[in-house]
N, C-alpha and C. Protein backbone atom coordinates (compact mmCIF):
# COMPACT_ATOMS: atom_id res chain seq x y z
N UNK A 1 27.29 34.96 42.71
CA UNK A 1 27.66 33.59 43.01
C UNK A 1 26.58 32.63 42.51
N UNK A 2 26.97 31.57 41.90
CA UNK A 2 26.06 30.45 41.66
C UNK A 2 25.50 29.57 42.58
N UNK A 3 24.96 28.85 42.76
CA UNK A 3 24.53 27.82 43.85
C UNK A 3 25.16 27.45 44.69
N UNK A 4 26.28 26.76 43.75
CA UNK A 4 26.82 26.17 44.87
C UNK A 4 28.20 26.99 45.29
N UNK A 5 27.68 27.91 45.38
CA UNK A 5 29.08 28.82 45.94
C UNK A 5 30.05 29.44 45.58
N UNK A 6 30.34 29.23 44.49
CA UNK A 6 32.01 28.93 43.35
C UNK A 6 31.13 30.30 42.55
N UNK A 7 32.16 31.35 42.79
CA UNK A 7 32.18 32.58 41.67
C UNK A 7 32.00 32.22 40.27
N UNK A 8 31.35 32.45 39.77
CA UNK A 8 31.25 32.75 38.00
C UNK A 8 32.20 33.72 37.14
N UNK A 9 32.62 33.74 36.17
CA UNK A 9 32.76 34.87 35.09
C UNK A 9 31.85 35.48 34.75
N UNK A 10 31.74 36.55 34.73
CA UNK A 10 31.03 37.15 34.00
C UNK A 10 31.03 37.24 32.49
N UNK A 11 30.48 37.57 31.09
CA UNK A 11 30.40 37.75 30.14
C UNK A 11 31.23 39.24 29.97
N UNK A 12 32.24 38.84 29.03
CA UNK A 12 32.71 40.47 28.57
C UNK A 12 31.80 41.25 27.93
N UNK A 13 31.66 42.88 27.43
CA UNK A 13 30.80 42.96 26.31
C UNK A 13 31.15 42.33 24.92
N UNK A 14 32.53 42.14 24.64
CA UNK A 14 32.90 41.53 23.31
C UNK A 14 31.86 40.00 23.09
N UNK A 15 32.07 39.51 24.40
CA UNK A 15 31.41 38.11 24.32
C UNK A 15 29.80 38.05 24.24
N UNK A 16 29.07 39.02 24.92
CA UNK A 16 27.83 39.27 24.75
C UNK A 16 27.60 39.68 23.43
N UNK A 17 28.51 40.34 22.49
CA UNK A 17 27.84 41.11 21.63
C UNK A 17 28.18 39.91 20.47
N UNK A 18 29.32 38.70 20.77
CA UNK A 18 29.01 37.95 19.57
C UNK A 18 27.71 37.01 20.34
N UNK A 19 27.83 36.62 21.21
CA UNK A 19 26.54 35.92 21.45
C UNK A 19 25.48 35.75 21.26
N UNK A 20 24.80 37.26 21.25
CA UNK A 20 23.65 37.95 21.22
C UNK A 20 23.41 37.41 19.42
N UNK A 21 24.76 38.31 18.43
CA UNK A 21 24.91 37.95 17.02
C UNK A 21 24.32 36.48 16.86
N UNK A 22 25.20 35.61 17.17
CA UNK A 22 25.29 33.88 17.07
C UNK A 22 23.71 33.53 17.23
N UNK A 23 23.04 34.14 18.42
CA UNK A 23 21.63 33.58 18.70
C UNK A 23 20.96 34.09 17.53
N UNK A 24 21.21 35.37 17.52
CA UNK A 24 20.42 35.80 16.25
C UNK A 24 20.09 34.95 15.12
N UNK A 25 21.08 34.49 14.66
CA UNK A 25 21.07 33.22 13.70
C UNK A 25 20.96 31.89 13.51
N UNK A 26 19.88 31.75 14.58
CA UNK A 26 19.91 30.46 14.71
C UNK A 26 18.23 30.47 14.84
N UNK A 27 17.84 28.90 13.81
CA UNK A 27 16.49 29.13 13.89
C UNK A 27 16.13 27.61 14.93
N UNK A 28 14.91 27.78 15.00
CA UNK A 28 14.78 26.49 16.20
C UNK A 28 14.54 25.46 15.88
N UNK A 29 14.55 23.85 16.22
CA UNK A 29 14.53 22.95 15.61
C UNK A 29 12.73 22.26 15.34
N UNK A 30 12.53 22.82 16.67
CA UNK A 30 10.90 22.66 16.90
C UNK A 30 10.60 23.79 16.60
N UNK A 31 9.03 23.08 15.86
CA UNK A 31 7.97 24.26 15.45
C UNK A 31 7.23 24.78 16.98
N UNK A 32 7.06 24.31 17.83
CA UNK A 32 6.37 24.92 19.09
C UNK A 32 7.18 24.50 20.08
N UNK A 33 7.06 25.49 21.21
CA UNK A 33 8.12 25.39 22.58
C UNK A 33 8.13 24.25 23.44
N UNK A 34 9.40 23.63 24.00
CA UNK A 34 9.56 22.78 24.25
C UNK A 34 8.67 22.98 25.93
N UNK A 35 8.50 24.01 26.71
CA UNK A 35 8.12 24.50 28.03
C UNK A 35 7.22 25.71 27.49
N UNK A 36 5.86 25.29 28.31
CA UNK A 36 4.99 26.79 28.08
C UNK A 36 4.66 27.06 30.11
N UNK A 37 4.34 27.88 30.38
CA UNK A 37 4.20 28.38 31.43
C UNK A 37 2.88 28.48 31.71
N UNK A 38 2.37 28.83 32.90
CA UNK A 38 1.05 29.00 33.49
C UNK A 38 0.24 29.58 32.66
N UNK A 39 0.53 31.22 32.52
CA UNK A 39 -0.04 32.08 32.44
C UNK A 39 -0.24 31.84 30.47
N UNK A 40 0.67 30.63 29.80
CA UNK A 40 0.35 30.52 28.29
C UNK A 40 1.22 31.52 27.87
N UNK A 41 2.17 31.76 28.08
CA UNK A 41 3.49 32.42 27.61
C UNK A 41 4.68 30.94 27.26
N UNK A 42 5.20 31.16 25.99
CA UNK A 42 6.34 30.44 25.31
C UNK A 42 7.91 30.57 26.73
N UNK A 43 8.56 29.52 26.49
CA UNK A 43 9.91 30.15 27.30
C UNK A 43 10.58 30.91 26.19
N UNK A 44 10.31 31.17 24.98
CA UNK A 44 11.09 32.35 24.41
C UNK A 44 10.46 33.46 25.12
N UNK A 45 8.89 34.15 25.21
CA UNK A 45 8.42 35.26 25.81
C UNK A 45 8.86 35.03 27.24
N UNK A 46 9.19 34.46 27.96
CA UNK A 46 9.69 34.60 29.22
C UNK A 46 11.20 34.81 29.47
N UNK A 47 11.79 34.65 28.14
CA UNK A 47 13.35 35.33 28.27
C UNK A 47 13.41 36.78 28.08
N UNK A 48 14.25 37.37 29.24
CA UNK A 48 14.00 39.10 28.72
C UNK A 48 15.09 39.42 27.42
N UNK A 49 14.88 40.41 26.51
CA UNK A 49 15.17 40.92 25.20
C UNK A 49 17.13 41.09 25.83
N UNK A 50 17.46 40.86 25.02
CA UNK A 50 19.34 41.48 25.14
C UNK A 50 19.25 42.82 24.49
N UNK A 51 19.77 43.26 26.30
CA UNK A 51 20.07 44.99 25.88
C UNK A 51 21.16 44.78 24.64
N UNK A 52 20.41 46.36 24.26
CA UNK A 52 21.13 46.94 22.97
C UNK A 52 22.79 48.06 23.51
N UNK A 53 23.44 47.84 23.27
CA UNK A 53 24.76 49.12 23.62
C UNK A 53 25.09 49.48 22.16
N UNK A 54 25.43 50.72 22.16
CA UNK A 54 26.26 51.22 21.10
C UNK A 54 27.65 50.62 20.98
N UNK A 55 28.20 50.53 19.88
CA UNK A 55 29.42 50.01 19.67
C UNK A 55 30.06 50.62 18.11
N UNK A 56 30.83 50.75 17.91
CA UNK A 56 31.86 50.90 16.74
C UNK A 56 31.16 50.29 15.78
N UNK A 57 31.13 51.14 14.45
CA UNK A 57 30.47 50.29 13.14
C UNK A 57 31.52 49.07 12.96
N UNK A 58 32.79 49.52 12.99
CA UNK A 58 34.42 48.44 13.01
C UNK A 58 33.69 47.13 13.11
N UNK A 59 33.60 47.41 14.71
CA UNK A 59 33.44 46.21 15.95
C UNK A 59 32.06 45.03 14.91
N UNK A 60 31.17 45.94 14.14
CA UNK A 60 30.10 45.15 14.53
C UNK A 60 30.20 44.35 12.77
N UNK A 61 31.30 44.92 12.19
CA UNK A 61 31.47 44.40 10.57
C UNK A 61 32.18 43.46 11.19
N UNK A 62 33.17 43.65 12.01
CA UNK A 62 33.86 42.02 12.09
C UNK A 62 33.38 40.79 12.82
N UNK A 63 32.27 41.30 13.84
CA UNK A 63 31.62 40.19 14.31
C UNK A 63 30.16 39.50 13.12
N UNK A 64 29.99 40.96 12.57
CA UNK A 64 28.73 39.88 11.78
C UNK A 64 29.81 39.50 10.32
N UNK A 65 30.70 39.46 10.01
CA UNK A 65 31.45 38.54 9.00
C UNK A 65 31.63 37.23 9.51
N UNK A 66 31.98 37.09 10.92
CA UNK A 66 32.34 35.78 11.23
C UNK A 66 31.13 34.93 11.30
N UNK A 67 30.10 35.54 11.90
CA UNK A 67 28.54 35.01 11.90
C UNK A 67 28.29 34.51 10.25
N UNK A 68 28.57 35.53 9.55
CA UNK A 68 28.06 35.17 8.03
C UNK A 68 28.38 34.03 7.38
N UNK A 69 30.08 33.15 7.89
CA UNK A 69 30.84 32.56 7.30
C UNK A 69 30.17 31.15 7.75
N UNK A 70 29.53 31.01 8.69
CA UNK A 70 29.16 29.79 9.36
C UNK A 70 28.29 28.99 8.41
N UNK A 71 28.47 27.95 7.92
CA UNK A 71 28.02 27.43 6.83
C UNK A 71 26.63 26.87 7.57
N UNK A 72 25.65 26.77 6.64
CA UNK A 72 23.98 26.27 7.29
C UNK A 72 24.15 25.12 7.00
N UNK A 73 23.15 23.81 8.15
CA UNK A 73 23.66 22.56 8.35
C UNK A 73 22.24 22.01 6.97
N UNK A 74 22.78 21.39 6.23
CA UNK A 74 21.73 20.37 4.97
C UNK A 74 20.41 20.00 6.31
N UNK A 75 19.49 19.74 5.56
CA UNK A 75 18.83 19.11 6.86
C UNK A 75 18.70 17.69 6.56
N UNK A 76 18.48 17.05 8.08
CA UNK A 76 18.85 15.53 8.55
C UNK A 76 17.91 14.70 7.50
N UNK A 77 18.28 13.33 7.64
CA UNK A 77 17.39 12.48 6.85
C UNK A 77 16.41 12.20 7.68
N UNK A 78 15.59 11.56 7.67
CA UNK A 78 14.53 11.16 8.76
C UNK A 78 15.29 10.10 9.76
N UNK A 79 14.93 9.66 10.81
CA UNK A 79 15.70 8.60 11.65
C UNK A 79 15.26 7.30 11.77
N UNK A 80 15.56 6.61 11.68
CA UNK A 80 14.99 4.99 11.65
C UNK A 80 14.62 5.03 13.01
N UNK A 81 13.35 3.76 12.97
CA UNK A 81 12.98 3.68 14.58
C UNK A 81 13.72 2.90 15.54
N UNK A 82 13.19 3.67 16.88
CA UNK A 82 14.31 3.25 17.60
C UNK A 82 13.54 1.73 18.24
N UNK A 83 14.65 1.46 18.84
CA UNK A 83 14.87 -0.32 18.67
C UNK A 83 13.94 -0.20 20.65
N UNK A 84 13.21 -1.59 20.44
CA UNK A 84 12.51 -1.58 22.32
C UNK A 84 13.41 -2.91 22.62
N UNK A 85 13.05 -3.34 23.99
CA UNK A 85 13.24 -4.34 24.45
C UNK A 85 12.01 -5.63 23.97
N UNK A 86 12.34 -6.66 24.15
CA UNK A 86 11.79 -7.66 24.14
C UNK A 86 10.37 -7.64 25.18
N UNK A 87 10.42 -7.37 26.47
CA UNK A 87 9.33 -7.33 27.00
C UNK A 87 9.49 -8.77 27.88
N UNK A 88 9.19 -8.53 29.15
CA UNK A 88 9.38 -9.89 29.99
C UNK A 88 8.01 -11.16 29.51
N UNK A 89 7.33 -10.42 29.63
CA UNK A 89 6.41 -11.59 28.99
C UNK A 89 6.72 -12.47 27.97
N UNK A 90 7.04 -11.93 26.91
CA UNK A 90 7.01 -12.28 25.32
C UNK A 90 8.57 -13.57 25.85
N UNK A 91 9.53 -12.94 26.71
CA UNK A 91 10.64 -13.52 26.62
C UNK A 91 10.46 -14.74 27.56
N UNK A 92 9.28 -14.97 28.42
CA UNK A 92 9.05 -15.88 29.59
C UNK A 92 8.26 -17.00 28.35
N UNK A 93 7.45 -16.20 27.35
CA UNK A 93 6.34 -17.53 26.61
C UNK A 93 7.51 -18.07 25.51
N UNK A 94 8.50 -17.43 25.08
CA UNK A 94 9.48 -17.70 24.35
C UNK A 94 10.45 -18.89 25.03
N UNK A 95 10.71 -18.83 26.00
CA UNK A 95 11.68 -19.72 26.88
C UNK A 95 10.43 -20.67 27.45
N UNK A 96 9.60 -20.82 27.53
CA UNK A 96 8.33 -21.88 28.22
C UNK A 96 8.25 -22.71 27.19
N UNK A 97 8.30 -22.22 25.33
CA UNK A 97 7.99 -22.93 24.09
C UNK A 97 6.38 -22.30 23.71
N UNK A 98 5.63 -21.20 24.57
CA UNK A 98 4.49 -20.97 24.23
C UNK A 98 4.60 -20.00 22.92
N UNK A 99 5.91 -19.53 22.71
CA UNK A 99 5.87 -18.50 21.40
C UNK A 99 6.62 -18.84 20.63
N UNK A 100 6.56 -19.33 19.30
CA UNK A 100 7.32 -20.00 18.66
C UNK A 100 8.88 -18.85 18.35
N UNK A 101 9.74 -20.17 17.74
CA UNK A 101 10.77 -19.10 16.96
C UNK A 101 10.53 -19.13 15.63
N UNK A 102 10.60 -18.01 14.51
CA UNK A 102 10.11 -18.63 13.10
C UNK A 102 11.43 -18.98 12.62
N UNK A 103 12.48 -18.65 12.86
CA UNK A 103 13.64 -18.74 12.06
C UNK A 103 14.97 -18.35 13.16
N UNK A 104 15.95 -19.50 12.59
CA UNK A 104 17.17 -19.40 13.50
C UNK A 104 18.23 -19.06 12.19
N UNK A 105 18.91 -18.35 12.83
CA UNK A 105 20.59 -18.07 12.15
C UNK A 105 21.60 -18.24 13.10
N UNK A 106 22.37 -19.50 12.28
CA UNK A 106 23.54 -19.55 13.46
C UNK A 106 25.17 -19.17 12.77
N UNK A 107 25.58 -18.13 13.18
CA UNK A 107 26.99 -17.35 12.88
C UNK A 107 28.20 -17.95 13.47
N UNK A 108 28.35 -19.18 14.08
CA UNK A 108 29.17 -19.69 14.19
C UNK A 108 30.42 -20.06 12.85
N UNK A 109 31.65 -19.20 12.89
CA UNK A 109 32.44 -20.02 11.84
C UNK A 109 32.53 -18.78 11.13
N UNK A 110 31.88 -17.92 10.86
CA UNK A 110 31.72 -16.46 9.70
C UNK A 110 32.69 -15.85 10.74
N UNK A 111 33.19 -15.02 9.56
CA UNK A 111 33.93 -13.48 9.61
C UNK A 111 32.93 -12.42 9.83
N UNK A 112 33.59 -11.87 10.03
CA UNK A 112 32.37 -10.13 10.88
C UNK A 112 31.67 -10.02 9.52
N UNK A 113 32.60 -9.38 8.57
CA UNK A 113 32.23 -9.25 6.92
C UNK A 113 30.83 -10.44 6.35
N UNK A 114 31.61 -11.64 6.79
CA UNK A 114 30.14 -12.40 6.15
C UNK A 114 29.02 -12.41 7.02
N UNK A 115 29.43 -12.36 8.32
CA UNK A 115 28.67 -12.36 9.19
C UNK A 115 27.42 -11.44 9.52
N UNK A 116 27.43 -10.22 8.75
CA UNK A 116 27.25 -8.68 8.19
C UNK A 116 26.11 -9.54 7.61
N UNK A 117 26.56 -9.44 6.43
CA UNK A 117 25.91 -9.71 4.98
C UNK A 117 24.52 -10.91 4.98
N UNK A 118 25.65 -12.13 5.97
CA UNK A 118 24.13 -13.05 6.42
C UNK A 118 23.18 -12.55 7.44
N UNK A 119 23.44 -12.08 8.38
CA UNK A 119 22.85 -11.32 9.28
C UNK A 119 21.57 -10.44 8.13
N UNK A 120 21.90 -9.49 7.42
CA UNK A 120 21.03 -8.49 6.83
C UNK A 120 20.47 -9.33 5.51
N UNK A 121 20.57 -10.21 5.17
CA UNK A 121 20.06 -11.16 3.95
C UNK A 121 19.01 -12.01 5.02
N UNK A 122 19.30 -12.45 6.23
CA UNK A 122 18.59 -13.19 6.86
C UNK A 122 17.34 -12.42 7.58
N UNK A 123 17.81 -11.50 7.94
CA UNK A 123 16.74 -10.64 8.28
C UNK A 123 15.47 -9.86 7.38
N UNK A 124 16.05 -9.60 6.43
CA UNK A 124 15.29 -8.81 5.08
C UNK A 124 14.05 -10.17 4.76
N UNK A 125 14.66 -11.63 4.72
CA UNK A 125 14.08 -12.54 4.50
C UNK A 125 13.18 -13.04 5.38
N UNK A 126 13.13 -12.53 6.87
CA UNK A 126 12.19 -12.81 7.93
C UNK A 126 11.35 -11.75 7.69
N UNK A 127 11.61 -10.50 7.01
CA UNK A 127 10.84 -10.06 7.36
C UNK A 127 9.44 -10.15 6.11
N UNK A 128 10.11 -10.27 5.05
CA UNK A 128 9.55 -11.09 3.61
C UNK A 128 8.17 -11.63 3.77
N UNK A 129 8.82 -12.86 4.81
CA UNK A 129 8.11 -14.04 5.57
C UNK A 129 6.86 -14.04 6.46
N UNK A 130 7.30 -12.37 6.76
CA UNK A 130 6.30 -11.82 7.94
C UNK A 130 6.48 -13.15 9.26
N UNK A 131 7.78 -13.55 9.39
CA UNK A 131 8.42 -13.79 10.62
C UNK A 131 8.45 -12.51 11.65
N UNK A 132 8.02 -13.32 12.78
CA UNK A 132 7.60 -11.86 14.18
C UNK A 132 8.65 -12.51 14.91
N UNK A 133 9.46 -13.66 15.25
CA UNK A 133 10.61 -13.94 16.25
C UNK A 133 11.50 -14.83 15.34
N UNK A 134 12.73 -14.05 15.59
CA UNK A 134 13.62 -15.07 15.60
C UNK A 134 15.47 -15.13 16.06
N UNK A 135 15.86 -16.36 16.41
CA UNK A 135 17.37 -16.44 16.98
C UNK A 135 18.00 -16.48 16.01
N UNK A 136 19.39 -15.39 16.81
CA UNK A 136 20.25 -15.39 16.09
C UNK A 136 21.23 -15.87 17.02
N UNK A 137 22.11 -16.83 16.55
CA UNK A 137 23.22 -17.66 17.31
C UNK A 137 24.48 -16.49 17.18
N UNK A 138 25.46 -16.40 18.51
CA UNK A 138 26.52 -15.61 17.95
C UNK A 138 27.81 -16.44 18.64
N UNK A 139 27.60 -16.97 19.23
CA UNK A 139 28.19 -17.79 20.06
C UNK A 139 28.96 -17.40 21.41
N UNK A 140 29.35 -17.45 22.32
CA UNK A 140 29.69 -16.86 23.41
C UNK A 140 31.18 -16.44 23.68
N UNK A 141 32.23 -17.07 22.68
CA UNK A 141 33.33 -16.56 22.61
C UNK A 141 34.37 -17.61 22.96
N UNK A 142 36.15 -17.60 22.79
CA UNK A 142 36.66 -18.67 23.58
C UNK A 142 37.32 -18.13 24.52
N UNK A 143 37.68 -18.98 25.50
CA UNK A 143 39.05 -18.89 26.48
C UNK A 143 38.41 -17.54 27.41
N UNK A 144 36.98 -17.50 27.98
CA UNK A 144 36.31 -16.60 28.83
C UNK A 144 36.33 -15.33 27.98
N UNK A 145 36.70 -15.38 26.92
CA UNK A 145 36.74 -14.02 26.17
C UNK A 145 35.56 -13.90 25.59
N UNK A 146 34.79 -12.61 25.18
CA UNK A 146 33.58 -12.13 24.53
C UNK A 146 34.01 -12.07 23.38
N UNK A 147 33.48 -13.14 22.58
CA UNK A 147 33.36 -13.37 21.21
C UNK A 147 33.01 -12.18 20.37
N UNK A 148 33.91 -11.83 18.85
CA UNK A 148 33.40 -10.86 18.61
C UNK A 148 32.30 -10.62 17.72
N UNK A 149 31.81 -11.41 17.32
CA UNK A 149 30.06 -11.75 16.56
C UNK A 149 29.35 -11.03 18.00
N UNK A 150 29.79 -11.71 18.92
CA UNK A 150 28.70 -11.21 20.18
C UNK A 150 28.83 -9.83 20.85
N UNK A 151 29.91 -9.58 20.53
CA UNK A 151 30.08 -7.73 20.56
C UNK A 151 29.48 -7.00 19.54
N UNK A 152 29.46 -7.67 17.87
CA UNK A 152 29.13 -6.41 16.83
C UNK A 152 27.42 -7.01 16.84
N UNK A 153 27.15 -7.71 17.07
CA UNK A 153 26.20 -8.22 16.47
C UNK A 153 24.90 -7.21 17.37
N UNK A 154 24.62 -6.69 18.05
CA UNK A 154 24.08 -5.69 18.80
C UNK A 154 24.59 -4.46 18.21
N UNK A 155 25.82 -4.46 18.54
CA UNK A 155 26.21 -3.09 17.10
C UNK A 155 25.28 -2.78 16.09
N UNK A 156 25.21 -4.14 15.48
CA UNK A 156 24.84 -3.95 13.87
C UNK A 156 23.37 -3.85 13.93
N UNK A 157 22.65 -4.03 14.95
CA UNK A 157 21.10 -3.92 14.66
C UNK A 157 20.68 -2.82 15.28
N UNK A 158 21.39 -2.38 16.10
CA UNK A 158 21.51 -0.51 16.58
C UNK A 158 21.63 0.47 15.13
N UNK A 159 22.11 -0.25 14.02
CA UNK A 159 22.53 0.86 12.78
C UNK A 159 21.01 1.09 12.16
N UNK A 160 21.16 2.03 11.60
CA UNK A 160 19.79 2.03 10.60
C UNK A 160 19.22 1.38 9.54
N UNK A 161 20.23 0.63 9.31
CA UNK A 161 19.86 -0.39 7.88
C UNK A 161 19.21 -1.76 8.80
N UNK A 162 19.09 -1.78 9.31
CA UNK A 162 18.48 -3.42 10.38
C UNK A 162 17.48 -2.37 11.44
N UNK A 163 18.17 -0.99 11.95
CA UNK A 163 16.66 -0.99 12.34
C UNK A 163 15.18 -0.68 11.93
N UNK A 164 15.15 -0.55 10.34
CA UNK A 164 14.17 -0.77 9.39
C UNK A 164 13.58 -2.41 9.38
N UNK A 165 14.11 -2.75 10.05
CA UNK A 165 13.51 -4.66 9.97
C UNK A 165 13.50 -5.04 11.92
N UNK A 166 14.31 -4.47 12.47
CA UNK A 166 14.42 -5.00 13.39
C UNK A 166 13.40 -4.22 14.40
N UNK A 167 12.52 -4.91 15.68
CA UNK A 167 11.62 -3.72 16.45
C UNK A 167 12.56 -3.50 17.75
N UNK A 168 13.30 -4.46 18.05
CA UNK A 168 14.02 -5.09 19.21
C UNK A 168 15.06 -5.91 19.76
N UNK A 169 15.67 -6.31 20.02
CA UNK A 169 16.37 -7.36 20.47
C UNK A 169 16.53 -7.83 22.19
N UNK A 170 17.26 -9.07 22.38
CA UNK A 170 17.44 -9.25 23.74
C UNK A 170 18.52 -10.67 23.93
N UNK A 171 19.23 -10.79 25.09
CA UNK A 171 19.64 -11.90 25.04
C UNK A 171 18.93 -13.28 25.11
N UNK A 172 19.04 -14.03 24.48
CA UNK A 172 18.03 -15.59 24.65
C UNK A 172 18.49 -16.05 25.94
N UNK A 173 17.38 -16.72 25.92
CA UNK A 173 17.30 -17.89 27.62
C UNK A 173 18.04 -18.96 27.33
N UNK A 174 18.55 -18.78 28.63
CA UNK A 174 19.96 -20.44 28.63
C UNK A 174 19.56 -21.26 27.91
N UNK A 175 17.73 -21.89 27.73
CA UNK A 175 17.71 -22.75 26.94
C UNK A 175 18.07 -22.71 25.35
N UNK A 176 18.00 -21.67 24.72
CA UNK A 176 18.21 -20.93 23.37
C UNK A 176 19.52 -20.49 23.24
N UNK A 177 20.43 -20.75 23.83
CA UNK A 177 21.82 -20.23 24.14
C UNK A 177 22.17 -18.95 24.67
N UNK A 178 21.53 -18.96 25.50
CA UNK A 178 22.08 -17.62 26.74
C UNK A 178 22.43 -15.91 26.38
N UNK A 179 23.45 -16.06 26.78
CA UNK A 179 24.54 -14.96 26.28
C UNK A 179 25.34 -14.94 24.78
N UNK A 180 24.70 -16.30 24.34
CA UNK A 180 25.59 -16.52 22.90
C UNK A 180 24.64 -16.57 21.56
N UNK A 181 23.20 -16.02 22.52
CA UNK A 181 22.89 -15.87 20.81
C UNK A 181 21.29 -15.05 21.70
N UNK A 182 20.92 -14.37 20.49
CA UNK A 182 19.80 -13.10 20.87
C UNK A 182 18.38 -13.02 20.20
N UNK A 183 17.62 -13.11 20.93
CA UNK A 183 16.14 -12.99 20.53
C UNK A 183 15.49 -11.61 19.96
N UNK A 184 15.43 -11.83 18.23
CA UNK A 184 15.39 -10.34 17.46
C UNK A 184 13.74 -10.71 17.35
N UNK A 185 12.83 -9.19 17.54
CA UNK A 185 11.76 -9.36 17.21
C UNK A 185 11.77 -8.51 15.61
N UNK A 186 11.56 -9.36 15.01
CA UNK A 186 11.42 -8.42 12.85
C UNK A 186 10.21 -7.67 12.61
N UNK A 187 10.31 -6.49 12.35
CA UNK A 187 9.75 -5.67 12.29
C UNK A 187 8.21 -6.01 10.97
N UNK A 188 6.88 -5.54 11.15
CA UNK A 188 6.45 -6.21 10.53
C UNK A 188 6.49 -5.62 8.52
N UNK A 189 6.26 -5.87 7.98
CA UNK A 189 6.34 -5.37 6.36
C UNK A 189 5.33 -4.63 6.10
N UNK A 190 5.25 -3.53 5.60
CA UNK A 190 4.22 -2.28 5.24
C UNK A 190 3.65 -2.66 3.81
């Protein structure tokens, strides 16, 4: 029984013996263990070995064919960095007037499409500038509805092509337009 009470399945041997296969082939993503233990043992040396059983030569050609067929994954590109918050401070001297803005973009009137394009032309150009703050207007939407500049526009600086420029974002202070437009910090130029 497990913890909380509720019977388990057990593993068939069919299922252990592709399992055992499947692990076999798989290499790890990290070079060193994610958990080491007291005594300086890896959690691989603290897993015990999978018994060996005899089985049918049959049995063990058709499980390692299916193992064989599994195509190996390309490896990943590197990942763009991930995006922080603004930071209460930075956003209190920002709304006081103690931190300037270097540059405003206001998306009022654009299509998502242009809205895209100025967005990542405007940004590439702050960052040019070695601009460290600036608003982007998205506007708040009509008829109590969430405008959709103000839905993608967080989208779009979550992607990897803006988060190469972007360190952060946040919503602006009522005085800067609230909920309808967002305080991007631009990443600085290498």
């Amino acid at each position: 029984m497990s913890r909380d009470g509720k019977r388990r399945r057990s593993l068939t041997y069919e299922d252990r013996v592709i399992w055992t296969t499947f692990t076999k082939a798989i290499e790890p993503l990290r070079a060193r263990p994610l958990v080491a233990s007291d005594h300086g043992e890896t959690a691989d040396d603290a897993r015990p070995a999978p018994k060996a059983h005899s089985k049918p030569a049959a049995q063990s050609k058709k499980v390692s064919h299916h193992v064989a067929s599994v195509p190996s994954k390309p490896a990943a590109p590197p990942l763009a960095p991930q995006l922080a918050k603004l930071g209460r401070r930075m956003k209190q001297r920002v709304a006081r007037g103690k931190q300037a803005i270097d540059a405003r973009l206001d998306l009022h009137g654009y299509t998502q499409s242009e809205a895209h394009g100025a967005l990542l032309r405007f940004l590439r150009a702050a960052n040019a500038r070695d601009a460290r703050l600036v608003l982007v207007i998205t506007g708040k939407g009509r008829g109590g509805e969430i405008g959709v500049l103000r839905r993608h526009v967080p989208q779009w600086l979550a992607l990897p092509e803006f988060r190469e420029l972007v360190v952060g974002f946040e919503d602006a202070h009522v005085t800067h337009g609230g909920e309808g437009a967002l305080y991007v910090r631009v990443r600085r130029s290498k």
